[in-house]
C-alpha atoms as a PDB file:
ATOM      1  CA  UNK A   1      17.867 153.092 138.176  1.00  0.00           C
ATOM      2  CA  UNK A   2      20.356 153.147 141.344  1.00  0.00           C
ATOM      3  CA  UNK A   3      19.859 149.931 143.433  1.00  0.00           C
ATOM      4  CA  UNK A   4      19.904 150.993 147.205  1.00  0.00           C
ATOM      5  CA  UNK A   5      21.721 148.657 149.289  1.00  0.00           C
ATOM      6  CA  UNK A   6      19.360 146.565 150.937  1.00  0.00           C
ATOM      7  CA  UNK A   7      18.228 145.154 147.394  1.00  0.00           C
ATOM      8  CA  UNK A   8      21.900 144.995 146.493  1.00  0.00           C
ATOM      9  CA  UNK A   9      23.240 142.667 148.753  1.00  0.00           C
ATOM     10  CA  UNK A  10      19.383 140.499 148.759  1.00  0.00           C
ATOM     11  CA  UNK A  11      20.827 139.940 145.299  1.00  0.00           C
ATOM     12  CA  UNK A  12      23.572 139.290 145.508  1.00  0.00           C
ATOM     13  CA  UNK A  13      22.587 136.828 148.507  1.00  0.00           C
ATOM     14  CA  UNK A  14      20.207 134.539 146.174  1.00  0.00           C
ATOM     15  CA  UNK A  15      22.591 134.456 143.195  1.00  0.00           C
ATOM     16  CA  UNK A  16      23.924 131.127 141.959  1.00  0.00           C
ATOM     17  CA  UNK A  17      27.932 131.467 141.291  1.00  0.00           C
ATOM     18  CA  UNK A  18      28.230 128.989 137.848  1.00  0.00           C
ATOM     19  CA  UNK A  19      31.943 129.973 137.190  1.00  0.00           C
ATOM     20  CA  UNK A  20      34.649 130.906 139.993  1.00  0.00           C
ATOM     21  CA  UNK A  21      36.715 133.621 139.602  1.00  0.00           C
ATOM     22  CA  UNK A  22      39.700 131.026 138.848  1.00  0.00           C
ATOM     23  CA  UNK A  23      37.425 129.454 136.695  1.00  0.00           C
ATOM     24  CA  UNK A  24      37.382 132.391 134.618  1.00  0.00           C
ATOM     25  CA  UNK A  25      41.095 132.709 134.500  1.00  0.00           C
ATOM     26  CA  UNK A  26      41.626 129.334 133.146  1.00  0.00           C
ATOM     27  CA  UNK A  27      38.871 129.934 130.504  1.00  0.00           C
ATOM     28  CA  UNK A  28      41.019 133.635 129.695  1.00  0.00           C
ATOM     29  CA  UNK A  29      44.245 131.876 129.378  1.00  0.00           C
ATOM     30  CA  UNK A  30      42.684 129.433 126.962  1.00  0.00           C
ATOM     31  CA  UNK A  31      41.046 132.350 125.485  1.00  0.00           C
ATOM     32  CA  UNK A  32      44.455 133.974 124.666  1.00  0.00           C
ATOM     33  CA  UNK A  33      46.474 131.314 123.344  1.00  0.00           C
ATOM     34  CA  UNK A  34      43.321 130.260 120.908  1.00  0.00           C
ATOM     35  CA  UNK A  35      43.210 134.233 119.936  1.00  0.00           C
ATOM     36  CA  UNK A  36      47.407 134.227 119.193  1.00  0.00           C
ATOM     37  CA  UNK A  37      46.895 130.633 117.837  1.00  0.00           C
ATOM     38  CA  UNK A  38      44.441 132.551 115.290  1.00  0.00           C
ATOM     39  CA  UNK A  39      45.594 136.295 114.819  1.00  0.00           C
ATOM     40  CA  UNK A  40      49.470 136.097 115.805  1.00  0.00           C
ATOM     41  CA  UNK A  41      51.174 138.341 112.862  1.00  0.00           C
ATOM     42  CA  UNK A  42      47.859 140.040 111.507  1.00  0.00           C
ATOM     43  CA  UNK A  43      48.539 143.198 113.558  1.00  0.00           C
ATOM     44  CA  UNK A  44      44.764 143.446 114.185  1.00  0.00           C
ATOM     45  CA  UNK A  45      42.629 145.905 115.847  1.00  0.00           C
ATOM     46  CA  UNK A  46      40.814 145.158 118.654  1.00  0.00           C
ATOM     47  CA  UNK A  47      37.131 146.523 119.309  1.00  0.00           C
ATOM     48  CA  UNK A  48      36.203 146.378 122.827  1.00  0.00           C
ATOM     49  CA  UNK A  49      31.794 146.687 122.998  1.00  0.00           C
ATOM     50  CA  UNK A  50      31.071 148.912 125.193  1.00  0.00           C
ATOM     51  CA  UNK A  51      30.186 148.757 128.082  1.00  0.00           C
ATOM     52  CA  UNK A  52      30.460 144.626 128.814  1.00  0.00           C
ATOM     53  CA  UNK A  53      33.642 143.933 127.394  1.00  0.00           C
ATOM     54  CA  UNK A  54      35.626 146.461 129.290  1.00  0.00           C
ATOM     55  CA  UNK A  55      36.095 143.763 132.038  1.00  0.00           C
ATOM     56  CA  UNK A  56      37.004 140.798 129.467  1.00  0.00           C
ATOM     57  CA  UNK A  57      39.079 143.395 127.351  1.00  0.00           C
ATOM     58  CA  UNK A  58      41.247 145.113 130.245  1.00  0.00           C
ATOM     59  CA  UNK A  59      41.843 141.061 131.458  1.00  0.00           C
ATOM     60  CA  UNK A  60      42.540 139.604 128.170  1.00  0.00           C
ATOM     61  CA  UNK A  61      44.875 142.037 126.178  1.00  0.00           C
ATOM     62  CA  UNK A  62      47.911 141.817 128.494  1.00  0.00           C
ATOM     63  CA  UNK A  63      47.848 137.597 128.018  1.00  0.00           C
ATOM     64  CA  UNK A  64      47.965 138.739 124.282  1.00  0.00           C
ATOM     65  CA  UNK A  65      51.655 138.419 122.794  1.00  0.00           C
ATOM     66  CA  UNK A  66      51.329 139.814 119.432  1.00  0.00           C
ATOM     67  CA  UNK A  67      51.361 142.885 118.430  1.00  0.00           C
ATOM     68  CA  UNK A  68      47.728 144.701 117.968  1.00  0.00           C
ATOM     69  CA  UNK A  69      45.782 147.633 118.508  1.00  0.00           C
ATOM     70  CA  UNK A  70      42.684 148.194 120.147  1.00  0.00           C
ATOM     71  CA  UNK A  71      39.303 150.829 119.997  1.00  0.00           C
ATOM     72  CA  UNK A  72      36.143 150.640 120.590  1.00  0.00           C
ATOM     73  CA  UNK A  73      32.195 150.473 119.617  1.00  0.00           C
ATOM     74  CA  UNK A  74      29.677 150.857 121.618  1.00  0.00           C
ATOM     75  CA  UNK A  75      26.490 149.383 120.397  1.00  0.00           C
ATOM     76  CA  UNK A  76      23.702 148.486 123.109  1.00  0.00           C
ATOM     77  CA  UNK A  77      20.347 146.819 123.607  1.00  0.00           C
ATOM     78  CA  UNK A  78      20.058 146.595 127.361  1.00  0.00           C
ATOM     79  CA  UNK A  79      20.433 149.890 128.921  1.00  0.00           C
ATOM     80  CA  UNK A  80      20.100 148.831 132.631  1.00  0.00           C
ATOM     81  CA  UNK A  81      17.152 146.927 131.422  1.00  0.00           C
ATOM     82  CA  UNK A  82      16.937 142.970 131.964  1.00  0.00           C
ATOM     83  CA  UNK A  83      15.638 142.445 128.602  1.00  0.00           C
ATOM     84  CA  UNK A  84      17.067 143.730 125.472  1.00  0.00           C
ATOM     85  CA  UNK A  85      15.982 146.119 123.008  1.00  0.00           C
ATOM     86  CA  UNK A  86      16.495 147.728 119.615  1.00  0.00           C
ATOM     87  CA  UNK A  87      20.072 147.906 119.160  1.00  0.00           C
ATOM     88  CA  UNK A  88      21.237 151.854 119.807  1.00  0.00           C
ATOM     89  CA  UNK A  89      24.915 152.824 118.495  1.00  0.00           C
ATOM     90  CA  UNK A  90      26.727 154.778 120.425  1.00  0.00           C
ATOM     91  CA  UNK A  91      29.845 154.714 118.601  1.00  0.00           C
ATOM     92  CA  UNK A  92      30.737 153.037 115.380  1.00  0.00           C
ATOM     93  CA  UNK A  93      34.729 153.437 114.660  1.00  0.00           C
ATOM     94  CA  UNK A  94      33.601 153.281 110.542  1.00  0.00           C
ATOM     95  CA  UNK A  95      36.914 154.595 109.256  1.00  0.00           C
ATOM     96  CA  UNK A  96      39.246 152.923 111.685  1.00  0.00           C
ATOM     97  CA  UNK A  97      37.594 149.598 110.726  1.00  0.00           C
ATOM     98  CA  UNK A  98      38.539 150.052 106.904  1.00  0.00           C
ATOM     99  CA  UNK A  99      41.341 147.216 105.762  1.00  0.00           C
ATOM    100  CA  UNK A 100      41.430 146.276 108.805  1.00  0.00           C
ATOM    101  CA  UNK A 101      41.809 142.764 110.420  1.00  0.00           C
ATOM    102  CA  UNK A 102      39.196 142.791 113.237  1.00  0.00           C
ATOM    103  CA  UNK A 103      38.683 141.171 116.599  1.00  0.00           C
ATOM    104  CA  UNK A 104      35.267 141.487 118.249  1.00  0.00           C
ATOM    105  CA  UNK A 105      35.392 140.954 121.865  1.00  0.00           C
ATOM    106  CA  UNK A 106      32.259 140.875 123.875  1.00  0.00           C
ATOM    107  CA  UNK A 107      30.922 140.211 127.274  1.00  0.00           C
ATOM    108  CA  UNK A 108      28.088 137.611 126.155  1.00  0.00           C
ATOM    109  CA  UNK A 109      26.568 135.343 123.548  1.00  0.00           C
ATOM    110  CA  UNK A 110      23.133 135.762 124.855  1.00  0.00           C
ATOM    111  CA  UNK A 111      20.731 135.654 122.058  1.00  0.00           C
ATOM    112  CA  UNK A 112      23.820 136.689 119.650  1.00  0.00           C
ATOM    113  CA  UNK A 113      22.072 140.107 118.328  1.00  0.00           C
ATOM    114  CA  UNK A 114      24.513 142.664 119.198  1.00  0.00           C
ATOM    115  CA  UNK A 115      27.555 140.395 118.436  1.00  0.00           C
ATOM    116  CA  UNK A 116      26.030 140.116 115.001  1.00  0.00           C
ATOM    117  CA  UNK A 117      25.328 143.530 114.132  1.00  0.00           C
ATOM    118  CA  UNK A 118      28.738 144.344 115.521  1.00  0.00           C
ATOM    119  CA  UNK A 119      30.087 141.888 113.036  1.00  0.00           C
ATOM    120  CA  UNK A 120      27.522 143.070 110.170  1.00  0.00           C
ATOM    121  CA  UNK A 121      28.411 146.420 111.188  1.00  0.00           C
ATOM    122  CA  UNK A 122      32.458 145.661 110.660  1.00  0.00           C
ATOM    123  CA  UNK A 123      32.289 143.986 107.519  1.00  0.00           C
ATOM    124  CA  UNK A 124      30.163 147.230 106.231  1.00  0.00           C
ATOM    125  CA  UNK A 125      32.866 148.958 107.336  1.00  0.00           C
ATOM    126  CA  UNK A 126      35.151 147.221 105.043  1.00  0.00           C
ATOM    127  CA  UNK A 127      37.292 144.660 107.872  1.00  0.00           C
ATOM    128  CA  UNK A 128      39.725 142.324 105.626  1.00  0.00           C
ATOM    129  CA  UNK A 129      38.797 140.042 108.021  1.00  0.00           C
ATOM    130  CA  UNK A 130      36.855 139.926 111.177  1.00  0.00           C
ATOM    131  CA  UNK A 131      37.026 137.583 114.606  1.00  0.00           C
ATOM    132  CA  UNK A 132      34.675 137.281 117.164  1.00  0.00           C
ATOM    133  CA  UNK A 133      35.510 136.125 120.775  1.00  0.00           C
ATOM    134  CA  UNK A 134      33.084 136.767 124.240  1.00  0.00           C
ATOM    135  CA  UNK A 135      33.753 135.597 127.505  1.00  0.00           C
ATOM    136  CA  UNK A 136      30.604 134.129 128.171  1.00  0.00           C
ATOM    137  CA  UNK A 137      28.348 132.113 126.171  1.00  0.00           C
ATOM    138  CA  UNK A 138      24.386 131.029 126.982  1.00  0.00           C
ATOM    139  CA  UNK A 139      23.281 127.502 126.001  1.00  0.00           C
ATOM    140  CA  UNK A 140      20.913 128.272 123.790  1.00  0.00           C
ATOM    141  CA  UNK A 141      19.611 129.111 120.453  1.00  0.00           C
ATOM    142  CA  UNK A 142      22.128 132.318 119.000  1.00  0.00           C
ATOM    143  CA  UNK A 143      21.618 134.710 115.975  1.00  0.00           C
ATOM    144  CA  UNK A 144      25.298 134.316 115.111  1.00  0.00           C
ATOM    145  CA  UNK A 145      28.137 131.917 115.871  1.00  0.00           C
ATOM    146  CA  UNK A 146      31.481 133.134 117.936  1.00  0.00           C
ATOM    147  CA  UNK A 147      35.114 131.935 116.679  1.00  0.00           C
ATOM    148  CA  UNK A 148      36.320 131.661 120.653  1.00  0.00           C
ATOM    149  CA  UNK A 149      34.493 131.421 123.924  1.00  0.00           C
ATOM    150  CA  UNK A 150      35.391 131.522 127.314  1.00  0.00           C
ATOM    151  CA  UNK A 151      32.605 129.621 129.127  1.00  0.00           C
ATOM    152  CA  UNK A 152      29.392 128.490 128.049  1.00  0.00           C
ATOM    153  CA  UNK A 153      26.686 128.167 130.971  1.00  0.00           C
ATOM    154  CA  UNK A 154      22.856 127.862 131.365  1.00  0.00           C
ATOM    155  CA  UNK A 155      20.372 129.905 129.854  1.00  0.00           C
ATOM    156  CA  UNK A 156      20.183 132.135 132.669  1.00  0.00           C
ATOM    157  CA  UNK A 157      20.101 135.713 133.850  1.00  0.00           C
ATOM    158  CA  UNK A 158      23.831 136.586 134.841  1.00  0.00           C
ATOM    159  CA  UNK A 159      25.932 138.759 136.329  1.00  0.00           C
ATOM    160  CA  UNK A 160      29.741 139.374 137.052  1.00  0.00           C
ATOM    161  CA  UNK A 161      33.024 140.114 134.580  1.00  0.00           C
ATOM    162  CA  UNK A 162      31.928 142.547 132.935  1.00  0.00           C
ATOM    163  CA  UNK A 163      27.796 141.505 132.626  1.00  0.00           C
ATOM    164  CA  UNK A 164      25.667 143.769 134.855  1.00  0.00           C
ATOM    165  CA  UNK A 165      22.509 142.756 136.494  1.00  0.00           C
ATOM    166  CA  UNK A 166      20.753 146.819 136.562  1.00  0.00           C
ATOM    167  CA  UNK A 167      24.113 147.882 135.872  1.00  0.00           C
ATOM    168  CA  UNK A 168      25.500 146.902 138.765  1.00  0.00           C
ATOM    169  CA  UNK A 169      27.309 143.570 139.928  1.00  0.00           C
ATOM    170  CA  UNK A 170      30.154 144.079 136.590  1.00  0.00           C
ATOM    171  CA  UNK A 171      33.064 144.533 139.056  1.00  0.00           C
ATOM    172  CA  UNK A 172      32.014 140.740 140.812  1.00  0.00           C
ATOM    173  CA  UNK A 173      34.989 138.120 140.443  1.00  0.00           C
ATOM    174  CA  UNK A 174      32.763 134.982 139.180  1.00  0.00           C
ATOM    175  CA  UNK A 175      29.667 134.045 136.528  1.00  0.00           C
ATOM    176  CA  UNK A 176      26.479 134.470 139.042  1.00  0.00           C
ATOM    177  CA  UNK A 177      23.009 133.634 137.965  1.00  0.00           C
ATOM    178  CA  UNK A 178      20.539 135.603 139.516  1.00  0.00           C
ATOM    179  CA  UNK A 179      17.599 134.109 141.131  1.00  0.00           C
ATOM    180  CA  UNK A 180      14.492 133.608 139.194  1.00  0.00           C
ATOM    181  CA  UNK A 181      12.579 136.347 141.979  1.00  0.00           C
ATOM    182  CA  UNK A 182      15.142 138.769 141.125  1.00  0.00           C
ATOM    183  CA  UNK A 183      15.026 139.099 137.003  1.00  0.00           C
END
């Protein structure tokens, strides 16, 4: 569903920013040393979820210094929808996964279902080991725990780094929540 661009920028106009765009790069350089801190000589392949994490993945990986390797699964419960579904895979790298020391990185810790069938899903796969990290993380109740997180904010419906609101709004530089009218 396009948005046209009257709804678009009412929006964007009644969102809440909850974490500034420097905000975000403290939280990503904290991110990255507690990611070497942890996987620093385990040569470890890095799955991007699709479609989120492209933001947090293209940001993170070049504050990275150790060697590494990335791909990517796509598994998916929103769709453009503001409440999520059955998980759908779109891609599950089974082979690549095999042996492998994993790293999970994720847009959001929202209700934790994806995040924990992607780590299900990589331990199936026979991982050696496998890590979890997401930029964002809700305060509230979660299906599965993360091993690093970037920011943790309110239970609300966000937007920005990667999260959509409709699919739109992932390019915005900051954590918005969008107003209650708007969800």
């Amino acid at each position: 569903m396009k948005l046209d661009s009257t709804t678009y920028s009412a929006v964007a106009a009644r969102a809440e920013c909850l974490v500034t765009h420097e905000d975000m790069e403290v939280a990503l350089d904290r991110m990255a040393l507690e990611l070497t801190r942890r996987l620093a000589g385990k040569d470890p392949l890095v799955l991007c979820v699709m479609t989120g994490a492209a933001i947090v993945t293209g940001l993170l990986l070049p504050r990275l210094d150790f060697q590494l390797r990335l791909d990517y699964i796509h598994a998916t419960r929103y769709r453009g929808a503001t409440k999520g579904g059955e998980i759908t895979w779109r891609h599950r790298p089974s082979e690549a996964i095999r042996g492998e020391h994993v790293l999970v990185l994720d847009d959001i810790l929202d209700e934790g279902v994806t995040v924990d069938q992607v780590i299900r899903a990589c331990h199936e796969d026979g991982a050696a080991s496998v890590h979890s990290a997401v930029l964002v993380e809700k305060q509230r109740p979660h299906q599965c725990e993360v091993d690093v997180v970037g920011v943790r904010v309110p239970d609300r419906y966000l937007y920005g780094y990667g999260l959509d609101y409709k699919n739109y709004f992932r390019n915005v530089r900051g954590i918005y929540a969008v107003a209650d009218e708007d969800v």
